[in-house]
C-alpha atoms as a PDB file:
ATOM      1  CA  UNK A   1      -5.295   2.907  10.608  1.00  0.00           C
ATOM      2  CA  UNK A   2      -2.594   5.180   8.847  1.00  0.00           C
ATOM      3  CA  UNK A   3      -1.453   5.030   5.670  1.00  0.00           C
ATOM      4  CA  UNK A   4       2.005   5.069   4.347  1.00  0.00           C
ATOM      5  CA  UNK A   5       1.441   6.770   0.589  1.00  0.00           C
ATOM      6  CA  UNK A   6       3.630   6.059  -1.973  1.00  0.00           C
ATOM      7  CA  UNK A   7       4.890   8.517  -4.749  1.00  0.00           C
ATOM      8  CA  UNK A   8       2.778   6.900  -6.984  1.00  0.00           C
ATOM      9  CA  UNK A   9      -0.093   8.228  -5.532  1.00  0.00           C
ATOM     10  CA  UNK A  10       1.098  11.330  -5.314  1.00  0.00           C
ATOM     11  CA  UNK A  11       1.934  11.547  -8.899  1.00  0.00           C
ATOM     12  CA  UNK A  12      -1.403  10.097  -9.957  1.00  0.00           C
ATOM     13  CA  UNK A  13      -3.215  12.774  -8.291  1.00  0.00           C
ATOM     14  CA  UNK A  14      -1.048  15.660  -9.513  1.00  0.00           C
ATOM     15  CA  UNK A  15      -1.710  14.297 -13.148  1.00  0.00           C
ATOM     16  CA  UNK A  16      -6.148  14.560 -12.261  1.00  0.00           C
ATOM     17  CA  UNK A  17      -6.462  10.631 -11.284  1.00  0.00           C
ATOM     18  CA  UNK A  18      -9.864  10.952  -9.584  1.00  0.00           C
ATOM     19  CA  UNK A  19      -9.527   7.796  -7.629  1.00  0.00           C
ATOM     20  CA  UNK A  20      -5.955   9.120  -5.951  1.00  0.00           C
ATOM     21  CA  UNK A  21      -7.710  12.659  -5.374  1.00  0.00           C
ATOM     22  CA  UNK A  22     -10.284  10.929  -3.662  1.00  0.00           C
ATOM     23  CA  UNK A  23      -8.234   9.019  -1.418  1.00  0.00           C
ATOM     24  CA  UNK A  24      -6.136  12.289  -0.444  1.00  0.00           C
ATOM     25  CA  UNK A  25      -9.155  14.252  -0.023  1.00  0.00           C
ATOM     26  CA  UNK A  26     -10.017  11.553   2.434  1.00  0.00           C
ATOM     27  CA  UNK A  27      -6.706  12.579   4.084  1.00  0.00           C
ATOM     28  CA  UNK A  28      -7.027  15.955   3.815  1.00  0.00           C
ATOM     29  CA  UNK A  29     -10.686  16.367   5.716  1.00  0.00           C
ATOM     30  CA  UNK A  30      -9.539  13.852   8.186  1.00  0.00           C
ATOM     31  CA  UNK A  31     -11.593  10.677   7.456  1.00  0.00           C
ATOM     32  CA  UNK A  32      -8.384   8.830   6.680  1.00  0.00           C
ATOM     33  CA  UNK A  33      -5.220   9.162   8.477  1.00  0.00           C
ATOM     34  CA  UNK A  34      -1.847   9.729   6.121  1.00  0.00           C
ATOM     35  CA  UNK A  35       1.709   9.871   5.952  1.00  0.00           C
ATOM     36  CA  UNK A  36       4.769  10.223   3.182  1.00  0.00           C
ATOM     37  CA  UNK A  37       8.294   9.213   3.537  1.00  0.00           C
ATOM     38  CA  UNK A  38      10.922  11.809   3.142  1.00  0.00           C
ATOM     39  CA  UNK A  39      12.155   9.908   0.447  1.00  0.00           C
ATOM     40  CA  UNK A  40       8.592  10.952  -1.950  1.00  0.00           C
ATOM     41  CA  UNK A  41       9.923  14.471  -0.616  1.00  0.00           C
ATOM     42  CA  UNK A  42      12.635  14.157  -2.626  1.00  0.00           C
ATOM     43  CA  UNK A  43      11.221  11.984  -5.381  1.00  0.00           C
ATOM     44  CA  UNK A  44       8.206  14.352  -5.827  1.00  0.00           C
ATOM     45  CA  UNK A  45      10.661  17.615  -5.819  1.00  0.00           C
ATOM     46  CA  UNK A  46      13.700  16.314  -7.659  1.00  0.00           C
ATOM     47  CA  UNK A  47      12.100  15.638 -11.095  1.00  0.00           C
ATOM     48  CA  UNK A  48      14.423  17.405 -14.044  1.00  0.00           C
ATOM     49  CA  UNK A  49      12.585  21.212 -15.124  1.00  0.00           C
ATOM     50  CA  UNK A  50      10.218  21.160 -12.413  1.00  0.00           C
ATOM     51  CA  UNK A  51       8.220  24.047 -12.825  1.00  0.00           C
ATOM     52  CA  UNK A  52       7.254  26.773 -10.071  1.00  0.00           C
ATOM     53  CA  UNK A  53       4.068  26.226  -9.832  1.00  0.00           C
ATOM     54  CA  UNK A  54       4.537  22.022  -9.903  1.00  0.00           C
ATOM     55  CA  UNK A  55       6.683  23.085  -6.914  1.00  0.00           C
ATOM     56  CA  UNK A  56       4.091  25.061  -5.200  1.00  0.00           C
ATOM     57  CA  UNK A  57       1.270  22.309  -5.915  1.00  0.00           C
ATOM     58  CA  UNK A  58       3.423  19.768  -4.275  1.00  0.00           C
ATOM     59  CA  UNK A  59       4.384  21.694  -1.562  1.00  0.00           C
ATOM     60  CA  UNK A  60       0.674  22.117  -0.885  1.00  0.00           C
ATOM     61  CA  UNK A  61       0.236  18.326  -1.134  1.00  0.00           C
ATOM     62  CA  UNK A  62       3.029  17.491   1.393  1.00  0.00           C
ATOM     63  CA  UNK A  63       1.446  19.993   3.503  1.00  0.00           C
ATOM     64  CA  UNK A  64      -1.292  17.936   4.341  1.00  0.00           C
ATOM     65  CA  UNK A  65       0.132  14.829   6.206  1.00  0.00           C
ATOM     66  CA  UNK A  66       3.491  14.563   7.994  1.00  0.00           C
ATOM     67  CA  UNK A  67       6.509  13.246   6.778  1.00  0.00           C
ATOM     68  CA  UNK A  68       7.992  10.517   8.212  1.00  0.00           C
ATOM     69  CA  UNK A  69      12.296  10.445   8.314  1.00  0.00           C
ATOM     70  CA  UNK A  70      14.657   7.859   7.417  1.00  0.00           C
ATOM     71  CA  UNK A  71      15.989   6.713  10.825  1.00  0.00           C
ATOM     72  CA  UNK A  72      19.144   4.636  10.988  1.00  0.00           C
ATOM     73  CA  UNK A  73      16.133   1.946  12.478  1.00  0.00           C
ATOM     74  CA  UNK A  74      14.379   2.116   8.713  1.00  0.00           C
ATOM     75  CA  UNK A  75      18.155   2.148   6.620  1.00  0.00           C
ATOM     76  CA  UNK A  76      19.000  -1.380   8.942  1.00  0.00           C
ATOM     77  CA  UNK A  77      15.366  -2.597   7.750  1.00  0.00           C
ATOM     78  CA  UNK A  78      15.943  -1.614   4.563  1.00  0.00           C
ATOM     79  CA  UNK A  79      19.476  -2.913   3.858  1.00  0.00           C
ATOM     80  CA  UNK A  80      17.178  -6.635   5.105  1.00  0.00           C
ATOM     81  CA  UNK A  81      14.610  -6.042   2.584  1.00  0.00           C
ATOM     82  CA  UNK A  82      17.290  -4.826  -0.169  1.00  0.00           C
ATOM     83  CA  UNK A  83      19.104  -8.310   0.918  1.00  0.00           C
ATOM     84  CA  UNK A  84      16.406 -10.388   1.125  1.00  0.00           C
ATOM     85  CA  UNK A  85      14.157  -9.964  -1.695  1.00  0.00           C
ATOM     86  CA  UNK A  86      16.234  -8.312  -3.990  1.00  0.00           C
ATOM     87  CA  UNK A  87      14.436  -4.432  -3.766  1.00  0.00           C
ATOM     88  CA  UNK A  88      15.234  -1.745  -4.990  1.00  0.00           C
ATOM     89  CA  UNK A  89      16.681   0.761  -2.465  1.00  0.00           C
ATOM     90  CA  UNK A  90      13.945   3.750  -2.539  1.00  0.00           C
ATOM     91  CA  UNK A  91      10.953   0.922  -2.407  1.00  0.00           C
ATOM     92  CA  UNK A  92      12.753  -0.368   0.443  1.00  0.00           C
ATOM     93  CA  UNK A  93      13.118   2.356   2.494  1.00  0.00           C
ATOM     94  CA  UNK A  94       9.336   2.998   1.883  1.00  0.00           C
ATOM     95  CA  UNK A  95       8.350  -0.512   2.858  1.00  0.00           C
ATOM     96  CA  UNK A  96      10.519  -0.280   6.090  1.00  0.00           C
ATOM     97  CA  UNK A  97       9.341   3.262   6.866  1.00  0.00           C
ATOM     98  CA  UNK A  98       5.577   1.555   6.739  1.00  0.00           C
ATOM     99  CA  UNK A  99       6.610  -1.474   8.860  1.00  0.00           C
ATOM    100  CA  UNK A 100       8.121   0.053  11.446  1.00  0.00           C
ATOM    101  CA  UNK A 101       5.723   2.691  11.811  1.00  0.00           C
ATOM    102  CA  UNK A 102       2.573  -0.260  11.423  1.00  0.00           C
ATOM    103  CA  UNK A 103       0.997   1.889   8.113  1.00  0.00           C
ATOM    104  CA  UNK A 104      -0.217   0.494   5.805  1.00  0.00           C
ATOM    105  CA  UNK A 105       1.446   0.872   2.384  1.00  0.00           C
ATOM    106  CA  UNK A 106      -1.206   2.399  -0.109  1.00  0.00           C
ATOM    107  CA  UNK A 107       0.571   1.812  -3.728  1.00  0.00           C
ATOM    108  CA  UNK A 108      -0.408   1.258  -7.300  1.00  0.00           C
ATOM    109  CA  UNK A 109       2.608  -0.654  -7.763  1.00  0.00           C
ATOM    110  CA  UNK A 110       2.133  -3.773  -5.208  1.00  0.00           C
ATOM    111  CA  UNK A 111       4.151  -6.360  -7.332  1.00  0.00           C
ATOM    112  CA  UNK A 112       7.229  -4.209  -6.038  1.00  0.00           C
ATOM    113  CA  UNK A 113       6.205  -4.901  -2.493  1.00  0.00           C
ATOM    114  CA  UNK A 114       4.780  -8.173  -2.281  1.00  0.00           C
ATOM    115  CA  UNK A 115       7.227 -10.538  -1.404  1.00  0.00           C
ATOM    116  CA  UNK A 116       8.134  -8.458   1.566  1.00  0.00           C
ATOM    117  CA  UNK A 117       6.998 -10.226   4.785  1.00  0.00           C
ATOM    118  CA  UNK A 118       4.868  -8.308   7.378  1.00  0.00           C
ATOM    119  CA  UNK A 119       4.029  -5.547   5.377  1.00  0.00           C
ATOM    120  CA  UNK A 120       0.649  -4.528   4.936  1.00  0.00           C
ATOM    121  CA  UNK A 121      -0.332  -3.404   1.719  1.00  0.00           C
ATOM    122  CA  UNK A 122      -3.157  -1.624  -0.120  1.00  0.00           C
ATOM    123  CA  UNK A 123      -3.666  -1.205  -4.042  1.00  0.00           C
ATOM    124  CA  UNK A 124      -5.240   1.938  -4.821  1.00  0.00           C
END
């Protein structure tokens, strides 16, 4: 199975969440199998006064799984789920980047991607 993480995550472990450090150690030794969009790319590396060294430490973090791109395959899917149950347009594109691919979607937030059919989901 691969998982699709969501920023979330990401941001949990960067703040010392054990439970999302566990889960991307997992990753990182190769006893789970992960993935990030290109859109937590940007979210992760776009926050206001980012600091050097917040840089580097994501850049170390993306390092360890690949990131997957926003094909014109995803935007279509997307622009559905946008239409369709009302998302919002970066959880969209996350939720059709994990569909298409068949990951499943490891959030903290699943009440954003609930009502989307055929996507598997996982609550961390």
């Amino acid at each position: 199975m691969t998982y699709l993480i969501d920023t979330n995550i990401l941001i949990d472990h960067l703040r010392g969440d054990a439970q999302a450090t566990k889960f991307l150690t997992d990753i990182e030794t190769g006893r789970a199998k992960g993935c990030v969009s290109v859109l937590t790319e940007y979210e992760l590396l776009s926050v206001p006064h980012l600091q050097a060294s917040e840089a580097r430490e994501i850049e170390r973090l993306l390092a360890l799984m690949p990131r997957l791109a926003i094909t014109s395959r995803v935007a279509r899917l997307a622009a559905e789920f946008r239409r369709r149950y009302n998302t919002d347009i970066a959880d969209a594109l996350i939720a059709a980047t994990a569909r298409i691919r068949s990951a499943t979607l490891v959030t903290r937030n699943v009440k954003d991607f609930q009502r989307i059919k055929g996507l598997r989901l996982q609550k961390l």
